[in-house]
N, C-alpha and C. Protein backbone atom coordinates (compact mmCIF):
# COMPACT_ATOMS: atom_id res chain seq x y z
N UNK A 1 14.65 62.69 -34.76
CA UNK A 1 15.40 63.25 -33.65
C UNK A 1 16.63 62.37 -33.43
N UNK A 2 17.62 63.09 -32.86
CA UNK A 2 19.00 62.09 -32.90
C UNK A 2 18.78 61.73 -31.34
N UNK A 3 19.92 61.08 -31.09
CA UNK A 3 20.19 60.60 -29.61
C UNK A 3 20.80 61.41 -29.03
N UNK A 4 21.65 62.28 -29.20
CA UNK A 4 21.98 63.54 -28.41
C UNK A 4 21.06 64.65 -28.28
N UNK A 5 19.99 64.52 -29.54
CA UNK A 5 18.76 65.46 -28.91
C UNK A 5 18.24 65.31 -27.63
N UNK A 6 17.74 63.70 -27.67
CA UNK A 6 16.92 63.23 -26.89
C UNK A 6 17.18 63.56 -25.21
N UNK A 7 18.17 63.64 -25.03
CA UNK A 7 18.78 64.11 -23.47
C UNK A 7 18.03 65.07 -22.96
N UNK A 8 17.46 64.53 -21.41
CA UNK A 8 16.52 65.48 -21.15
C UNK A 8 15.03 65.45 -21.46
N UNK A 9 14.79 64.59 -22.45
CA UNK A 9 13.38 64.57 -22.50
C UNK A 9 12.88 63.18 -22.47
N UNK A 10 11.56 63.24 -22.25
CA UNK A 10 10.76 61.99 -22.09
C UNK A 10 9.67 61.96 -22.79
N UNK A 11 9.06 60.64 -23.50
CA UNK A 11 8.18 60.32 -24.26
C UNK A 11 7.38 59.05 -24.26
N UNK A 12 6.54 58.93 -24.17
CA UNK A 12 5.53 57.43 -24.21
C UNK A 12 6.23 56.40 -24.70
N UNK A 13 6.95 56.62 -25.92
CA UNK A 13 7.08 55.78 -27.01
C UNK A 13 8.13 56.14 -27.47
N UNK A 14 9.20 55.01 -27.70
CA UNK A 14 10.31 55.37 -28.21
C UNK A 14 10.78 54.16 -29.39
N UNK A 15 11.27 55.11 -30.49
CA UNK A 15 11.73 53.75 -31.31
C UNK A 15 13.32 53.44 -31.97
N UNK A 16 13.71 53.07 -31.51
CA UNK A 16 15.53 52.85 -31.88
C UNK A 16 15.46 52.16 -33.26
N UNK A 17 15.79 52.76 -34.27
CA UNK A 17 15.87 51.92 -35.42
C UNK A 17 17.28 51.42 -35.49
N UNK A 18 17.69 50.46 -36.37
CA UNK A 18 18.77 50.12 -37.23
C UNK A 18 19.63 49.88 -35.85
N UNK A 19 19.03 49.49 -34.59
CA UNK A 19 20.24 49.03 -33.87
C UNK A 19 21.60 47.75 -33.95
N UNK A 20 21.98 47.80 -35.54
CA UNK A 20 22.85 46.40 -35.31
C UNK A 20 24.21 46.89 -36.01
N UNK A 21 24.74 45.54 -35.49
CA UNK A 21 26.31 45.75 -35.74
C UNK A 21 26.93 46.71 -36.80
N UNK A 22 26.07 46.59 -37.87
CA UNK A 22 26.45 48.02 -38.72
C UNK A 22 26.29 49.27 -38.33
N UNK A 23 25.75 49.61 -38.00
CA UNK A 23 25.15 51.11 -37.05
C UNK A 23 26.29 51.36 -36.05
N UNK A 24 26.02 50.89 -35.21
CA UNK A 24 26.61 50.84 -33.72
C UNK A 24 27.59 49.94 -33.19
N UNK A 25 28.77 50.18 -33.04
CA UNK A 25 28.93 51.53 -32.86
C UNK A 25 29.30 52.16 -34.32
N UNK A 26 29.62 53.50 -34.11
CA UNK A 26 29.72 54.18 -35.78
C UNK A 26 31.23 53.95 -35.87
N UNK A 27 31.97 53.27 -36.69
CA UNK A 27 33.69 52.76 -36.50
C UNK A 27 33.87 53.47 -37.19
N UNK A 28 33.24 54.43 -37.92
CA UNK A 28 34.18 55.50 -38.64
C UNK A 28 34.95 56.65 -37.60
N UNK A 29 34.53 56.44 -36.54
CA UNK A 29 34.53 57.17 -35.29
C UNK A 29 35.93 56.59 -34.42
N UNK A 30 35.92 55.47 -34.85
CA UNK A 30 37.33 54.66 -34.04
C UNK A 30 38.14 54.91 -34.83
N UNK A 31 38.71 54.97 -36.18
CA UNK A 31 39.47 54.68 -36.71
C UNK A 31 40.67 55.49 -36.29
N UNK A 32 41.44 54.82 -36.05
CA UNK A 32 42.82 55.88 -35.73
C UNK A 32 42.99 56.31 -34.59
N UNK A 33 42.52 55.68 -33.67
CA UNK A 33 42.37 55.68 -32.31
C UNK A 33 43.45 54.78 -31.30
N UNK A 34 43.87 55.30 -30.42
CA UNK A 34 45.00 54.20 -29.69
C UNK A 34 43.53 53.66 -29.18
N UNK A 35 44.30 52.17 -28.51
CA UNK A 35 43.19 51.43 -27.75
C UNK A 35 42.66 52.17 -26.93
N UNK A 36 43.07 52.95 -25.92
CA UNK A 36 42.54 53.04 -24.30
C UNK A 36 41.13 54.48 -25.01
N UNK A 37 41.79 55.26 -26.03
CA UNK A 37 40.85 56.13 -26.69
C UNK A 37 39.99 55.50 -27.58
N UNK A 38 40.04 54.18 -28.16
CA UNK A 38 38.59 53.63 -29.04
C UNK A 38 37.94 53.19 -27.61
N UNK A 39 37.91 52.10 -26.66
CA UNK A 39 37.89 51.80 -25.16
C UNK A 39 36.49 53.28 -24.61
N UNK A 40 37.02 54.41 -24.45
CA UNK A 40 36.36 55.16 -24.37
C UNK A 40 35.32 55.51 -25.54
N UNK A 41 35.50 55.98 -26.26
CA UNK A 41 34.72 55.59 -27.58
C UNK A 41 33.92 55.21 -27.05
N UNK A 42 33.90 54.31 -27.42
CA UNK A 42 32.78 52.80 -27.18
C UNK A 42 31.85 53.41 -25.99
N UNK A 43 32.64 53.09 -25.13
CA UNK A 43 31.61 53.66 -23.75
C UNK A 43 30.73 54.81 -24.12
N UNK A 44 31.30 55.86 -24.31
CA UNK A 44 30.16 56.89 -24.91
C UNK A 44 29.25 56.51 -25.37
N UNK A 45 29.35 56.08 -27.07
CA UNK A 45 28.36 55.65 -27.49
C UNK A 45 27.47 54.49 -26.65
N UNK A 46 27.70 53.74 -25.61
CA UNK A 46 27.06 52.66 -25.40
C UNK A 46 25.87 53.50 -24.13
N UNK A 47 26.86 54.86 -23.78
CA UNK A 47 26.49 55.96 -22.38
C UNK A 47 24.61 56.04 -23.56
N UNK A 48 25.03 56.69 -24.45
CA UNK A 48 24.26 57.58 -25.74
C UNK A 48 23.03 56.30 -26.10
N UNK A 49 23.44 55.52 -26.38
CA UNK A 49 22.43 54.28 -26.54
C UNK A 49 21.28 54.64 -25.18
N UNK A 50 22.01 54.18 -23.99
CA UNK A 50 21.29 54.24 -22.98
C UNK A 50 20.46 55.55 -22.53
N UNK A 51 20.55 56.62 -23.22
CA UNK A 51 20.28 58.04 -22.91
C UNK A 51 19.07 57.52 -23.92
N UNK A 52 19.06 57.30 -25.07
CA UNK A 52 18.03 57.60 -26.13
C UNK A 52 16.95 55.94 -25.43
N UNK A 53 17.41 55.12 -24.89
CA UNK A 53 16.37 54.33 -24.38
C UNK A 53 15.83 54.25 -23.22
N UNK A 54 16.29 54.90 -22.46
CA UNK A 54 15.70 55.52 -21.54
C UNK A 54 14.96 56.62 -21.18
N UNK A 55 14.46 57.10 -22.71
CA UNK A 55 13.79 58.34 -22.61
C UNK A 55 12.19 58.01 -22.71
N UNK A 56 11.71 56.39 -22.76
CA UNK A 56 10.94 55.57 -23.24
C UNK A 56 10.00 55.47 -21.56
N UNK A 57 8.80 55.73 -21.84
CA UNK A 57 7.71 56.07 -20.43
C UNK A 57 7.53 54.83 -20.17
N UNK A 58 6.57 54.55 -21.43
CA UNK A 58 6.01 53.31 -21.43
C UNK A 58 6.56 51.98 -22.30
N UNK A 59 7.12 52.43 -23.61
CA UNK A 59 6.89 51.28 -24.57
C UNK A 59 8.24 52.32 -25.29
N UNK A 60 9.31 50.74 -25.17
CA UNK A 60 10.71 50.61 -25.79
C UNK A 60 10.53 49.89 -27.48
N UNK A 61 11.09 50.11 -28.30
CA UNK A 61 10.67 49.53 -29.40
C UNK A 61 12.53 49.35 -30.01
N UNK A 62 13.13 48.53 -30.06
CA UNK A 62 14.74 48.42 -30.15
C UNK A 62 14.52 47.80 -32.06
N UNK A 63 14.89 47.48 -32.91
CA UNK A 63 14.99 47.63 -34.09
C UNK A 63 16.30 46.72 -35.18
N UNK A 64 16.71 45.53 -34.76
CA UNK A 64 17.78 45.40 -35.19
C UNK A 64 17.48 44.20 -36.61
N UNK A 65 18.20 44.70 -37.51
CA UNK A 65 18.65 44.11 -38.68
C UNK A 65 19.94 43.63 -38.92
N UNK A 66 19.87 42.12 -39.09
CA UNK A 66 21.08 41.61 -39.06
C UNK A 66 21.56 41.33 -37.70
N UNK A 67 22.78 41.19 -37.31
CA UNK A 67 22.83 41.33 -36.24
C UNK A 67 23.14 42.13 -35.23
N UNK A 68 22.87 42.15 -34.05
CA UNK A 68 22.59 43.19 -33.32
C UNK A 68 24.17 43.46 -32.71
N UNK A 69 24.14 44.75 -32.57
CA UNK A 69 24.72 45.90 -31.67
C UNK A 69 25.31 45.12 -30.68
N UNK A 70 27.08 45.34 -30.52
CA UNK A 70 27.59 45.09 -29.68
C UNK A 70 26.98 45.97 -28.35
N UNK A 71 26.85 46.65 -28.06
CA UNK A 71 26.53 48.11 -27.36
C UNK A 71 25.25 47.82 -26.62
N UNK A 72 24.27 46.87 -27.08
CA UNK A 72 23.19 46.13 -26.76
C UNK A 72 23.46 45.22 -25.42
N UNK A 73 22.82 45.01 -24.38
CA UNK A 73 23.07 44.55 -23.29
C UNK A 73 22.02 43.12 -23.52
N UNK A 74 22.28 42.48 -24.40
CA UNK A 74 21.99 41.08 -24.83
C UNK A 74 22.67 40.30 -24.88
């Protein structure tokens, strides 16, 4: 399931894979962007992060290889 699925629903168990700096954010997505529009960017995806981990009842499971995700509130 993607993270824009996830909106709206709730589940016991949630598992975020591959949350790190390679992943997230997706910079194929910035490229060619004035600042104030990558700026937004970013926020979205960081909005989208928080949508797909918060869909988690009980038990968050975050996933990072290498190092982690700017977008990560660590």
């Amino acid at each position: 399931m993607t993270m824009h699925n996830a909106k709206g629903l709730e589940f016991t168990h949630v598992i975020l894979l591959d949350v790190s700096s390679e992943a997230l954010p997706q910079r194929y997505l910035l490229k060619g962007l004035a600042p104030a529009e990558a700026d937004e960017a970013l926020q979205r995806e960081r909005a989208l992060l928080y949508v797909a981990a918060s869909r988690a009842r009980d038990v968050l499971l975050v996933r990072v290889v290498g190092e982690a995700s700017e977008l990560l509130p660590v």
